[in-house]
Protein backbone atom coordinates (compact mmCIF):
# COMPACT_ATOMS: atom_id res chain seq x y z
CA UNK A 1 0.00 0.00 0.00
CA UNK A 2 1.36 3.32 -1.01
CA UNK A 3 1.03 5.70 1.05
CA UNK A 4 -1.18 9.28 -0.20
CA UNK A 5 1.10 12.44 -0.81
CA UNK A 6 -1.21 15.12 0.91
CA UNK A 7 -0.65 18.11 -0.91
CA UNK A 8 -0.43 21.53 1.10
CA UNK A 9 -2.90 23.94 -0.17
CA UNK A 10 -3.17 26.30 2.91
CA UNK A 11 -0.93 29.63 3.33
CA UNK A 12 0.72 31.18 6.56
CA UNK A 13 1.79 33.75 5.89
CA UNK A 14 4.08 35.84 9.02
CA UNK A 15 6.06 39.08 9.17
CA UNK A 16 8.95 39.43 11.10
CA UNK A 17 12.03 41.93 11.69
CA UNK A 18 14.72 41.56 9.93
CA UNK A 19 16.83 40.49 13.12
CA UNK A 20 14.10 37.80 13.67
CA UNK A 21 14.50 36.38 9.85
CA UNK A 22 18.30 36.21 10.60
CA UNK A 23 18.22 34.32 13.63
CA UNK A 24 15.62 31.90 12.02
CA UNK A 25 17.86 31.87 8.95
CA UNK A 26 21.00 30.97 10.57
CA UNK A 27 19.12 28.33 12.48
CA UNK A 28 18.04 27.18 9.38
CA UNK A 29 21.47 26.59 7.88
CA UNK A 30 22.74 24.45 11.02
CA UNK A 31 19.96 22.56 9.90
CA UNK A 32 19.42 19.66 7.17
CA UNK A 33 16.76 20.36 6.26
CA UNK A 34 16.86 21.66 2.53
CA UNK A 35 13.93 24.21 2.54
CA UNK A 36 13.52 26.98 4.82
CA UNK A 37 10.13 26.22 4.89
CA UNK A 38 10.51 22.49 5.87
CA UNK A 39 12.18 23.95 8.62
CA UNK A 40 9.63 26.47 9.78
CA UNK A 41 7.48 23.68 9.63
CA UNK A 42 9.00 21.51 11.62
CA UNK A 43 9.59 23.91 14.17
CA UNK A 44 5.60 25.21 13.59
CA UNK A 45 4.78 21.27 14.42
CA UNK A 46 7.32 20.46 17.13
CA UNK A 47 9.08 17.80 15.24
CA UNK A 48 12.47 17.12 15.68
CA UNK A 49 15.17 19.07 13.28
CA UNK A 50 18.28 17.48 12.80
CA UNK A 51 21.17 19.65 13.02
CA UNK A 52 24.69 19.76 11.62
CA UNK A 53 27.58 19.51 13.83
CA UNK A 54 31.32 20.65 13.38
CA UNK A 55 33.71 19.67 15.34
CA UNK A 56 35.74 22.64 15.39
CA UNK A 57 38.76 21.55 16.42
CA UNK A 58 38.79 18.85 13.43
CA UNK A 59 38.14 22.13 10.90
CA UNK A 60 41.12 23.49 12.52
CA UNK A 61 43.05 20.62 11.78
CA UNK A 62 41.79 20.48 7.99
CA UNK A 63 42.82 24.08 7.54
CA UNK A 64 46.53 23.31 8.92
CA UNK A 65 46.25 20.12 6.67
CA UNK A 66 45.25 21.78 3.54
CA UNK A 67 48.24 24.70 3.83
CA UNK A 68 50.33 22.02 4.44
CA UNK A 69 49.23 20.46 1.20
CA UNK A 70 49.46 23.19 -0.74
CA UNK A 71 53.00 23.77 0.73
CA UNK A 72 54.10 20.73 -0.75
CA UNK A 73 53.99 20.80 -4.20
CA UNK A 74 55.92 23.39 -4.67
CA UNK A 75 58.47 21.91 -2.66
CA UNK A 76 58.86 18.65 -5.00
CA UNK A 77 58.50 21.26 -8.03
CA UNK A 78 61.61 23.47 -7.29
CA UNK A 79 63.19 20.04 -6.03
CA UNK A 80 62.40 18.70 -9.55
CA UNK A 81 63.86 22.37 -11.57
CA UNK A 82 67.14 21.95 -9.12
CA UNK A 83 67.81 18.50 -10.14
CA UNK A 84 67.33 19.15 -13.69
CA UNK A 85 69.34 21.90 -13.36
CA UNK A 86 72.30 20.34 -12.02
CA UNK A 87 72.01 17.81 -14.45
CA UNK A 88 72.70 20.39 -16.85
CA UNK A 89 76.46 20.48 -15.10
CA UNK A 90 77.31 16.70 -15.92
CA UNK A 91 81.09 17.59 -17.28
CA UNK A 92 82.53 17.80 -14.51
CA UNK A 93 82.68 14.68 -12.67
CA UNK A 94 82.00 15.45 -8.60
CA UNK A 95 78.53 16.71 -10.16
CA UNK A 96 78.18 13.45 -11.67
CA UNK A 97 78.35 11.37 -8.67
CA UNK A 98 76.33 14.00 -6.31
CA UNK A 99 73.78 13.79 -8.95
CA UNK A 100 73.34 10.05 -8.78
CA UNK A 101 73.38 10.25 -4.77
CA UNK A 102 70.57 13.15 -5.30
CA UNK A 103 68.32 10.92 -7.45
CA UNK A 104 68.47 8.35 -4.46
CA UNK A 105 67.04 11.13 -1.91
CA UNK A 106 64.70 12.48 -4.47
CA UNK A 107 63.24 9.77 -4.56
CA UNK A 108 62.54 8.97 -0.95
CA UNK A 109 61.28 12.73 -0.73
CA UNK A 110 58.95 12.03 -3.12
CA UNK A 111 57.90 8.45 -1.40
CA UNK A 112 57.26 10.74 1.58
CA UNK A 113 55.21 13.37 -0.10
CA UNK A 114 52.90 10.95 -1.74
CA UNK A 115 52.88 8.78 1.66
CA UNK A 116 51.76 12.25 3.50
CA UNK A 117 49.20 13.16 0.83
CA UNK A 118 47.36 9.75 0.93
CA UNK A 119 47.00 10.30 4.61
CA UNK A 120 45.89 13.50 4.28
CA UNK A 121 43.19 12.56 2.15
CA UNK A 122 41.86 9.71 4.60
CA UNK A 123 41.76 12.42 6.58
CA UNK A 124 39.26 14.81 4.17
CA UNK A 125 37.20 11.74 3.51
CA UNK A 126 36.48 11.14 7.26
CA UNK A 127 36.09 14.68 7.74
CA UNK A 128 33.58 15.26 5.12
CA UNK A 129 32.06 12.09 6.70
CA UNK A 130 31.56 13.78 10.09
């Protein structure tokens, strides 16, 4: 048995200040509900309105996360121009073998930056989970 969609054909129609629509407003967008007038009336009817909730010590974290993030890339980029540059210098020979010894470290910088990124994005997706 399906069940009937009652269709609302009755207005109510209410004036308020504008520092009354604000705070009802700002309620509204702690809210889930995705019409300000679902929440009115839910409020109107005394039925329960779920609300978000941040933990705001997690969105700190995410912002400290994120500069990190966008810190590191253009680390490994100027890493990247440096090596190339040197190996520009390959005639004379201490170059050579500092070069070689460079490539090894490059690459475990690079193992650490793409270790540190896939944590940090565990870390968004439970985030944007919360």
């Amino acid at each position: 048995m399906k069940e009937q969609k009652t269709s609302r054909t009755k207005w109510l129609h209410l004036r308020l200040t504008a520092k009354e629509f604000d705070l009802i407003h700002n309620r509204f967008k702690k809210s889930t509900c995705p019409k300000l007038s679902d929440f009115a009336r839910k409020n109107l009817l005394q039925e329960p309105v779920v609300l978000k909730y941040r933990n705001e010590s997690l969105d700190d974290l995410i912002t400290q996360i994120t500069i990190l993030k966008n810190q590191l890339n253009p680390i490994g980029n100027n890493f990247n121009q440096a090596v190339k540059k040197l190996h520009t210098l390959n005639q004379i020979p201490e170059f050579k073998q500092w070069i070689l010894t460079f490539e090894l470290d490059k690459k475990i910088l690079f193992n650490s930056i793409n270790e540190i990124k896939k944590q940090m994005q565990i870390f968004f997706e439970k985030w944007l989970q919360s």
